[in-house]
C-alpha atoms as a PDB file:
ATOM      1  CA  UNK A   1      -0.774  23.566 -25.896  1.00  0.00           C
ATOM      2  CA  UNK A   2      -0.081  19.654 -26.620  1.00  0.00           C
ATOM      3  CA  UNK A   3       0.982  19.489 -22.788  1.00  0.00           C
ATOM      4  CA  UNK A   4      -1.561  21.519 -20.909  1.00  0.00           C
ATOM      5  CA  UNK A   5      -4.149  19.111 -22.927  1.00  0.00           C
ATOM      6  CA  UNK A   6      -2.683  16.181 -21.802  1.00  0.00           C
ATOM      7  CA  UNK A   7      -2.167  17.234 -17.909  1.00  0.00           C
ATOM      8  CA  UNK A   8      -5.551  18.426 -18.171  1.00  0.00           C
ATOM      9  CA  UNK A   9      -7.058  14.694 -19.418  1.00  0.00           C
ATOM     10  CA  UNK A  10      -4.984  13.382 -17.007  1.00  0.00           C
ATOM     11  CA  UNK A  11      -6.078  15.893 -13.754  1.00  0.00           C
ATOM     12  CA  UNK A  12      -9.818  15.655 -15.472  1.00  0.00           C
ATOM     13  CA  UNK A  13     -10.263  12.028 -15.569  1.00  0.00           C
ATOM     14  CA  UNK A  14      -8.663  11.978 -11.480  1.00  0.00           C
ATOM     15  CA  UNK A  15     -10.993  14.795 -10.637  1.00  0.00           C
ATOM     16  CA  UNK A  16     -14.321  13.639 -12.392  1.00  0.00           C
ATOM     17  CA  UNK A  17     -13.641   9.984 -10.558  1.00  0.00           C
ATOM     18  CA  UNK A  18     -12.575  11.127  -7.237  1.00  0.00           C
ATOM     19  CA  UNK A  19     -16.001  13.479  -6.572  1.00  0.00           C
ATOM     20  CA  UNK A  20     -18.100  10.836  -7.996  1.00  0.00           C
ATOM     21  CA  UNK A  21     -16.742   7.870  -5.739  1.00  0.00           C
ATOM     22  CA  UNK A  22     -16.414  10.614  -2.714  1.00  0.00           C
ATOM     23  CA  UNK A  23     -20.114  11.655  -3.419  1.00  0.00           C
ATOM     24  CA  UNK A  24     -20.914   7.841  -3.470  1.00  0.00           C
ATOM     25  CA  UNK A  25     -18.752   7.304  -0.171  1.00  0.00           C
ATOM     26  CA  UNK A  26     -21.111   9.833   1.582  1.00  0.00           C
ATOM     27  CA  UNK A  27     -24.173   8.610   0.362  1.00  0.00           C
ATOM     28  CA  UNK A  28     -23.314   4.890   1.389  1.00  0.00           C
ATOM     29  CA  UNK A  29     -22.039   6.273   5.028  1.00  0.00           C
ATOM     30  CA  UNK A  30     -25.001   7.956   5.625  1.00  0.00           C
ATOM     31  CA  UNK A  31     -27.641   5.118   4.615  1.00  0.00           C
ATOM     32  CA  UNK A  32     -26.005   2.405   6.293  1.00  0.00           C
ATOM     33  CA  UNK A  33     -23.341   1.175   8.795  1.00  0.00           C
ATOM     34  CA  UNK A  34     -22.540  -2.388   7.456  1.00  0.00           C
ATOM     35  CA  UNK A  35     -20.640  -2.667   3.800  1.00  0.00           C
ATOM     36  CA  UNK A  36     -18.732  -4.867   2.382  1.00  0.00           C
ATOM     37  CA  UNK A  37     -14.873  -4.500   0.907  1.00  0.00           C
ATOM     38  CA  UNK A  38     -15.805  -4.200  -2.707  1.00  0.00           C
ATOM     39  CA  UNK A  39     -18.845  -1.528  -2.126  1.00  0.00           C
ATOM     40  CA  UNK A  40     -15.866   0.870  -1.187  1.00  0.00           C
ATOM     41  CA  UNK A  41     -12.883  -0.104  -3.202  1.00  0.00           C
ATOM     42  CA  UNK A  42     -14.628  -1.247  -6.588  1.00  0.00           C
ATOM     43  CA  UNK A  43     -14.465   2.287  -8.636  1.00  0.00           C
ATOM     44  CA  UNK A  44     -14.862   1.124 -11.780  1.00  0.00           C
ATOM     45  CA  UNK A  45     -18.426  -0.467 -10.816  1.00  0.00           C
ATOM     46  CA  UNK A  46     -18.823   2.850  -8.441  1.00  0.00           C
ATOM     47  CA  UNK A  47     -18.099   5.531 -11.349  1.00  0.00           C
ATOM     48  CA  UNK A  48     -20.585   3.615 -13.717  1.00  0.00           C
ATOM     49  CA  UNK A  49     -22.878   3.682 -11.626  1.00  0.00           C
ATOM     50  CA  UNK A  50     -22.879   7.134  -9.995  1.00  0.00           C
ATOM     51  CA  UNK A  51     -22.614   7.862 -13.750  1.00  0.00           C
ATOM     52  CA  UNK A  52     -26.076   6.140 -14.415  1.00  0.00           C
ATOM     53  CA  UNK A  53     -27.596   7.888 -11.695  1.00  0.00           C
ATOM     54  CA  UNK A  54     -26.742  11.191 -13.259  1.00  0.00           C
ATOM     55  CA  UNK A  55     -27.382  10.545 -16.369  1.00  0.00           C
ATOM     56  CA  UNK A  56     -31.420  10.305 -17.140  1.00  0.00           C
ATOM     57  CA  UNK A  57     -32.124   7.283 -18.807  1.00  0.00           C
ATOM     58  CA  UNK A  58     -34.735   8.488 -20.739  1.00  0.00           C
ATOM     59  CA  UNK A  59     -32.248  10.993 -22.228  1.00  0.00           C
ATOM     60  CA  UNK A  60     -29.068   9.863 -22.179  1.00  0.00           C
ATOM     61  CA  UNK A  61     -28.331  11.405 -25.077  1.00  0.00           C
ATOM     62  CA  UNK A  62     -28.690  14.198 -23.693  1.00  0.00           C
ATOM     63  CA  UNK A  63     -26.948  14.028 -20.595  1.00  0.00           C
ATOM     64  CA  UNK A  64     -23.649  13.221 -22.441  1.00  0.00           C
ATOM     65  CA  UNK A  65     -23.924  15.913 -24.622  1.00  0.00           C
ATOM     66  CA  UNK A  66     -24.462  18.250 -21.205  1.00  0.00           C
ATOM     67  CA  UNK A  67     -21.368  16.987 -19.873  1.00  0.00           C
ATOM     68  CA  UNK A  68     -19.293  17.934 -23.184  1.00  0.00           C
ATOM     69  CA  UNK A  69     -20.761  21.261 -22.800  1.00  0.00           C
ATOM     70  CA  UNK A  70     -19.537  21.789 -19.735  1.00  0.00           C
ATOM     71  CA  UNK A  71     -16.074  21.399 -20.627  1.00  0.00           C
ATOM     72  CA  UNK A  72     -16.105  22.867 -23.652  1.00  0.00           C
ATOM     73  CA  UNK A  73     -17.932  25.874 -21.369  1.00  0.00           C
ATOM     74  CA  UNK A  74     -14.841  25.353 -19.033  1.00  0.00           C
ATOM     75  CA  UNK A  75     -12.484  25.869 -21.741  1.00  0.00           C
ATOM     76  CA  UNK A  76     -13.667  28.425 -23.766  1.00  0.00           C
ATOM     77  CA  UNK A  77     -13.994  30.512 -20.368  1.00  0.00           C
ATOM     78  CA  UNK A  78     -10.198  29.997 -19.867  1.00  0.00           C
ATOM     79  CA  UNK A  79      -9.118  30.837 -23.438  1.00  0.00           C
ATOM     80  CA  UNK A  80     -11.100  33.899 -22.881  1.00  0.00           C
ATOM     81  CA  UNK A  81      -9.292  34.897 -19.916  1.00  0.00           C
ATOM     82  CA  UNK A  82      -6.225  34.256 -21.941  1.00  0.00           C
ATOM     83  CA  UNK A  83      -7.338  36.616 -25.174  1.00  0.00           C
ATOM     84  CA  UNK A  84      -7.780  39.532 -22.440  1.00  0.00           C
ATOM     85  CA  UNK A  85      -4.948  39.166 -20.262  1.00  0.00           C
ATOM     86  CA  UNK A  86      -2.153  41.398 -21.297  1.00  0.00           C
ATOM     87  CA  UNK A  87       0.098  38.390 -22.026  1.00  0.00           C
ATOM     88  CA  UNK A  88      -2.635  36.832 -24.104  1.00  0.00           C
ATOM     89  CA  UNK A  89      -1.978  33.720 -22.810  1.00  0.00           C
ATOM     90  CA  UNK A  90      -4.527  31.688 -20.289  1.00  0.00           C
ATOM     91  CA  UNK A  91      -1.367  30.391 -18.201  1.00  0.00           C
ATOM     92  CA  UNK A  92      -0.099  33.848 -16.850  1.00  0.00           C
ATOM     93  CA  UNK A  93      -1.230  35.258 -13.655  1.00  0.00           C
ATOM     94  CA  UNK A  94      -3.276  38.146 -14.547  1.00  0.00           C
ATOM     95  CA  UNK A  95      -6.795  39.087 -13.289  1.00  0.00           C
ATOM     96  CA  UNK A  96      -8.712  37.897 -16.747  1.00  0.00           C
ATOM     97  CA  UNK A  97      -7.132  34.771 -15.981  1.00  0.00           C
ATOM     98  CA  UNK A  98      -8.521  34.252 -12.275  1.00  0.00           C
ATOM     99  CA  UNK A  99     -11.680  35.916 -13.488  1.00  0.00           C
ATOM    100  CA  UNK A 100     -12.761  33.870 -15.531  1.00  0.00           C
ATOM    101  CA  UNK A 101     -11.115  30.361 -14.254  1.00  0.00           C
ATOM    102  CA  UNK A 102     -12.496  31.514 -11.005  1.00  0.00           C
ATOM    103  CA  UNK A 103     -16.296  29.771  -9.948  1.00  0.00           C
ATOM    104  CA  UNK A 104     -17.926  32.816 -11.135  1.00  0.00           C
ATOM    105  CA  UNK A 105     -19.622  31.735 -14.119  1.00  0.00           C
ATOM    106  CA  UNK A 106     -20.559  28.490 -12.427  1.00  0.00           C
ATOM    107  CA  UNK A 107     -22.495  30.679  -9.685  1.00  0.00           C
ATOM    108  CA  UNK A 108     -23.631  32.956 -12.801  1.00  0.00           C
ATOM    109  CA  UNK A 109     -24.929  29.714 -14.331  1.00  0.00           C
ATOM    110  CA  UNK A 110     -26.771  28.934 -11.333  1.00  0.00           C
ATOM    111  CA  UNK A 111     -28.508  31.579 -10.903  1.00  0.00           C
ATOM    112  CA  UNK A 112     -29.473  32.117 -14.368  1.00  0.00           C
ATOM    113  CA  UNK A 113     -30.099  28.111 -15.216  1.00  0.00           C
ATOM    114  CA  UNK A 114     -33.674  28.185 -13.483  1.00  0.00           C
ATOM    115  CA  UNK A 115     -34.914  31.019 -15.837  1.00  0.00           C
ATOM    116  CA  UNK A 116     -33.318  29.632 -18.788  1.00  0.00           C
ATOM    117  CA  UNK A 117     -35.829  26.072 -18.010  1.00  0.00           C
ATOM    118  CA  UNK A 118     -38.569  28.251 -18.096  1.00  0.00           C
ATOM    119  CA  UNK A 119     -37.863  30.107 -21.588  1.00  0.00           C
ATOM    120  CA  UNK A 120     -37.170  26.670 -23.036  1.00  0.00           C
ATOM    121  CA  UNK A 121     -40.531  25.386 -21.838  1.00  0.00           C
ATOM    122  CA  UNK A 122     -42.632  28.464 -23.264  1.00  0.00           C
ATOM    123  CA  UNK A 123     -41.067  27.238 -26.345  1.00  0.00           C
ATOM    124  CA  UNK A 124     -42.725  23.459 -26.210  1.00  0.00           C
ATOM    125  CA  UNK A 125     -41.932  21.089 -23.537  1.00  0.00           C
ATOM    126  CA  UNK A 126     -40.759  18.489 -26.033  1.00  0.00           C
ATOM    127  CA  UNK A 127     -38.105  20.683 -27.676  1.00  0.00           C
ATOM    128  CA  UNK A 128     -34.099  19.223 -27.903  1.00  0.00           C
ATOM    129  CA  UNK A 129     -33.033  22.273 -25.658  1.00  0.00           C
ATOM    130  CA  UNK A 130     -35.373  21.816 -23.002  1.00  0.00           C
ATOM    131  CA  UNK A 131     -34.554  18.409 -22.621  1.00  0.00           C
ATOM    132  CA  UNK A 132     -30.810  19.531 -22.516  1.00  0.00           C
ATOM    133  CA  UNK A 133     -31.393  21.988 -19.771  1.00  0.00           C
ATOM    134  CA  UNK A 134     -33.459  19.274 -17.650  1.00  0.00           C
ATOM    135  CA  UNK A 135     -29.626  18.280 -17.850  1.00  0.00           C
ATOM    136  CA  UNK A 136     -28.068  20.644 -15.633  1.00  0.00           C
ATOM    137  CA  UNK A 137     -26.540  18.814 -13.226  1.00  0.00           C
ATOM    138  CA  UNK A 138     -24.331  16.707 -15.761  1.00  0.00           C
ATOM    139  CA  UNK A 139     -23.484  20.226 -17.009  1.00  0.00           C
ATOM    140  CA  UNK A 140     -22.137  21.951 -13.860  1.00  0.00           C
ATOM    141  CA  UNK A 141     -20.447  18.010 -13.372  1.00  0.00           C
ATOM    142  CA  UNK A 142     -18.380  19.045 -16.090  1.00  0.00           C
ATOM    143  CA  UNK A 143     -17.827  22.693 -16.200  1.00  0.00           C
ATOM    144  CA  UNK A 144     -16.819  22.473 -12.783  1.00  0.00           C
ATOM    145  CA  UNK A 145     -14.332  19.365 -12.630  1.00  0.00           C
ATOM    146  CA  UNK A 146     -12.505  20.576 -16.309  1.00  0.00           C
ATOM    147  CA  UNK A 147     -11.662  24.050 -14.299  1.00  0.00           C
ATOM    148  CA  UNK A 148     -10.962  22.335 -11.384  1.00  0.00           C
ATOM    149  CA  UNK A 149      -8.477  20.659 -13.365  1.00  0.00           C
ATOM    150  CA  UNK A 150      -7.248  23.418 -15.224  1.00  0.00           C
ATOM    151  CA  UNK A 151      -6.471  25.835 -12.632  1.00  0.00           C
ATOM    152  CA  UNK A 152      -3.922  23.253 -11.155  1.00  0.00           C
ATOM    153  CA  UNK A 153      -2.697  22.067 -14.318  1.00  0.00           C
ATOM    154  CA  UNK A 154      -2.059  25.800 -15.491  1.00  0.00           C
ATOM    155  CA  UNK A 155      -0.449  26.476 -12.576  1.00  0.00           C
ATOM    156  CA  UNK A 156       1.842  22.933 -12.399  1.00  0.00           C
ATOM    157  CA  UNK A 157       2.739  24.055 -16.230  1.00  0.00           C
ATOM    158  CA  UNK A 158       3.698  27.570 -15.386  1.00  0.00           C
ATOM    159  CA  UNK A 159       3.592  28.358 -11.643  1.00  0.00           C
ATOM    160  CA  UNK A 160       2.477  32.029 -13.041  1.00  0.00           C
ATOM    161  CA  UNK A 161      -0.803  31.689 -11.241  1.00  0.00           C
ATOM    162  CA  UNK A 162      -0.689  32.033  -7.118  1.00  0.00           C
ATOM    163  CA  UNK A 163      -0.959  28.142  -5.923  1.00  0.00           C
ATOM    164  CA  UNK A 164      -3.438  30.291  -3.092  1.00  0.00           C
ATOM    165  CA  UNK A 165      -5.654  30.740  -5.571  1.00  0.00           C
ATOM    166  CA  UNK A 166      -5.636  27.885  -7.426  1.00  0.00           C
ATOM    167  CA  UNK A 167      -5.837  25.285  -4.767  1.00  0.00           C
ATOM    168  CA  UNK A 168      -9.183  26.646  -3.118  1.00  0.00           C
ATOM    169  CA  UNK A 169     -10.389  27.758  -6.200  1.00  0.00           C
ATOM    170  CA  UNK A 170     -10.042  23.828  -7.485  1.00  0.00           C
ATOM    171  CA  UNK A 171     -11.466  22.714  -3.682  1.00  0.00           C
ATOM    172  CA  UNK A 172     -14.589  24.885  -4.596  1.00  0.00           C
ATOM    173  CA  UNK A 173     -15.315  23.694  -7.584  1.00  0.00           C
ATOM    174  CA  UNK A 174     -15.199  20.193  -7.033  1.00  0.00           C
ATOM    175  CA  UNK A 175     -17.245  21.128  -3.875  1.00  0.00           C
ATOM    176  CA  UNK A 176     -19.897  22.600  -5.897  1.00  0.00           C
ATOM    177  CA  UNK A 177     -19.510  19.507  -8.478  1.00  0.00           C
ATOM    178  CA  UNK A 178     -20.604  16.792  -5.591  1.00  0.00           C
ATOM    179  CA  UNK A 179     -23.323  18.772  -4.490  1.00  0.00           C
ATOM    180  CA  UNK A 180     -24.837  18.710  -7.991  1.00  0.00           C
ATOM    181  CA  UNK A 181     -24.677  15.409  -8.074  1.00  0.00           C
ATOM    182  CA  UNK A 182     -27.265  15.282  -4.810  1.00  0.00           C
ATOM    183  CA  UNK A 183     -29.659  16.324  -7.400  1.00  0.00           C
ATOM    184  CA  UNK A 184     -29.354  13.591  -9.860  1.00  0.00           C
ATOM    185  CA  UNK A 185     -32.763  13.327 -10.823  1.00  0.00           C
ATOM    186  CA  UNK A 186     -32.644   9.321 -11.688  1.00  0.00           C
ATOM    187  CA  UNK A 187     -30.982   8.728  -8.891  1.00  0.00           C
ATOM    188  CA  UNK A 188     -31.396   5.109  -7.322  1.00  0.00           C
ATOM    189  CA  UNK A 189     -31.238   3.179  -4.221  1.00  0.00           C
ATOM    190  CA  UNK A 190     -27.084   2.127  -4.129  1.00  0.00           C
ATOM    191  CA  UNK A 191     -27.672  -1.317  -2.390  1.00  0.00           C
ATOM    192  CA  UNK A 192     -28.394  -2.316  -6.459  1.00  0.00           C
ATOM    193  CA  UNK A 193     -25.002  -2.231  -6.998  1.00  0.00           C
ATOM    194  CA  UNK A 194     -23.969  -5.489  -5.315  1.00  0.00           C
ATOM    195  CA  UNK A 195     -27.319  -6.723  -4.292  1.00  0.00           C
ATOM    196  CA  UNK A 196     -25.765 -10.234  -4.853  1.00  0.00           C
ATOM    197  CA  UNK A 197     -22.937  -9.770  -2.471  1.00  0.00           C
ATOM    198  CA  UNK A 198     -25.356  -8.192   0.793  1.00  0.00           C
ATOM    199  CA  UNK A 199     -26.799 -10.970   3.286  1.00  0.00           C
ATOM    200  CA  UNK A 200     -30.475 -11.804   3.080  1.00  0.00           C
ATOM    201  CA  UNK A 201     -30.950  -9.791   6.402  1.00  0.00           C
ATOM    202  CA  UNK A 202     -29.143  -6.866   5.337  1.00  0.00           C
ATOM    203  CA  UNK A 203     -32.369  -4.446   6.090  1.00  0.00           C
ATOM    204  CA  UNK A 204     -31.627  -5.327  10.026  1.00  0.00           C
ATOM    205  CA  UNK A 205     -34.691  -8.054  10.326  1.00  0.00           C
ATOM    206  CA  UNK A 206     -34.355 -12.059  11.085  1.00  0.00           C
ATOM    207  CA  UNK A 207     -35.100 -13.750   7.894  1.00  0.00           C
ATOM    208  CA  UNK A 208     -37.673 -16.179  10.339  1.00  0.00           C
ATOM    209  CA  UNK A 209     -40.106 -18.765   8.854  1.00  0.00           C
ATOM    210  CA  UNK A 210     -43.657 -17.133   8.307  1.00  0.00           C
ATOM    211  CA  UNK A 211     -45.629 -18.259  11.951  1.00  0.00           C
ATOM    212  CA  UNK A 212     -48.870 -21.034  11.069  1.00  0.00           C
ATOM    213  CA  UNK A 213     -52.188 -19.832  11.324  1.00  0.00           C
ATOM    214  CA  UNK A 214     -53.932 -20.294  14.684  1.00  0.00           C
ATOM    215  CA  UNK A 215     -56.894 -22.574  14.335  1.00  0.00           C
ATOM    216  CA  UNK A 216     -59.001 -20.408  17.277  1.00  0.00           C
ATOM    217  CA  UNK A 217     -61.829 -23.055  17.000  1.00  0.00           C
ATOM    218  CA  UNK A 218     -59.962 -25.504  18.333  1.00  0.00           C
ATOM    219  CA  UNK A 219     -58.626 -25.874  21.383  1.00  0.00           C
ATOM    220  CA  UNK A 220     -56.557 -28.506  23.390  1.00  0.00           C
ATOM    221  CA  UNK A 221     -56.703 -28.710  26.897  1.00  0.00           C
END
């Protein structure tokens, strides 16, 4: 157990950076065709703040605690597998084990998440859990990158599980991660990043003097 949790911190923390700065590549390719050096290769400033623009500010709180859900969501689903599967173990390659590793409780999730918003509201719009659920997109962040990361760590561990499974599975996941992100509901304009570093005409107009005012009465002939 001590070595699938550390290959699993160590595929996690690769995984969760990797969609984040690939969501933020996509977003910056598709907004503009000038950037500079440090807009694509500074992650650490690019994970905070793709971070920041998940995470509500009103609520961080909140969002933080969505994201620990989600892996402890991701985990519990693959011990389960593992208390099911005939070898009892969440490593072997037995159906309970792709079952329930597989991205069918994320779609499950999905699917169910909307209704879920709407219970919590009946209940008082103010309520901790309905501000958790407004959450959902640091949830599926994390339930989807820790079995991302699981599925290959289980199978680098014990190569029971089929690497065909395993490898698109992961793909999928992470797939479905950066497409939650798109709905990062405090999500802000990336130039704010390195506003510092962009040139004064970066919006594609000549930074020209403001023209005088034309005096119409008079006239010189």
């Amino acid at each position: 157990m001590g070595l699938d949790l550390l290959v699993w911190i160590i595929l996690f923390s690769i995984f969760a950076g990797v969609v984040v700065v690939v969501h933020y590549w996509v977003g910056l390719f598709q907004e503009r065709d000038q950037y500079t050096r440090n807009e694509l290769l500074d992650f650490y400033t690019i994970i905070r703040g793709e971070i920041d623009r998940v995470i509500d500010p009103d609520e961080p709180m909140a969002g933080y605690l969505a994201i620990g859900l989600g892996v402890v969501s991701g985990w519990a689903l693959a011990l389960l597998g593992g208390l099911f599967s005939p070898g009892m173990h969440y490593g072997s390659g037995h159906f309970t084990n792709y079952f329930f590793q597989s991205p069918f409780f994320a779609l499950v999730m999905h699917i169910a998440w909307p209704s879920m918003k709407e219970l919590a509201i009946d209940r008082g719009q103010d309520n901790f859990l309905g501000r958790l659920l407004d959450s959902e997109v640091p949830y599926f962040y994390g339930l989807c990158t820790t079995l991302a990361a699981l599925n290959l760590g289980l199978w680098g561990i014990y190569h029971e599980m089929s690497f065909l499974f395993c490898l698109p599975n992961a793909i999928l996941l992470l797939g479905y991660a950066g497409y939650r992100l798109n709905e990062a509901r405090s999500a802000g304009p990336r130039d704010e990043y390195y506003e510092d570093e962009l040139p004064e005409d970066e919006d594609g107009y000549a930074d020209f003097p403001e023209p005088e005012p034309i005096d119409l009465e008079r006239q010189d002939y």
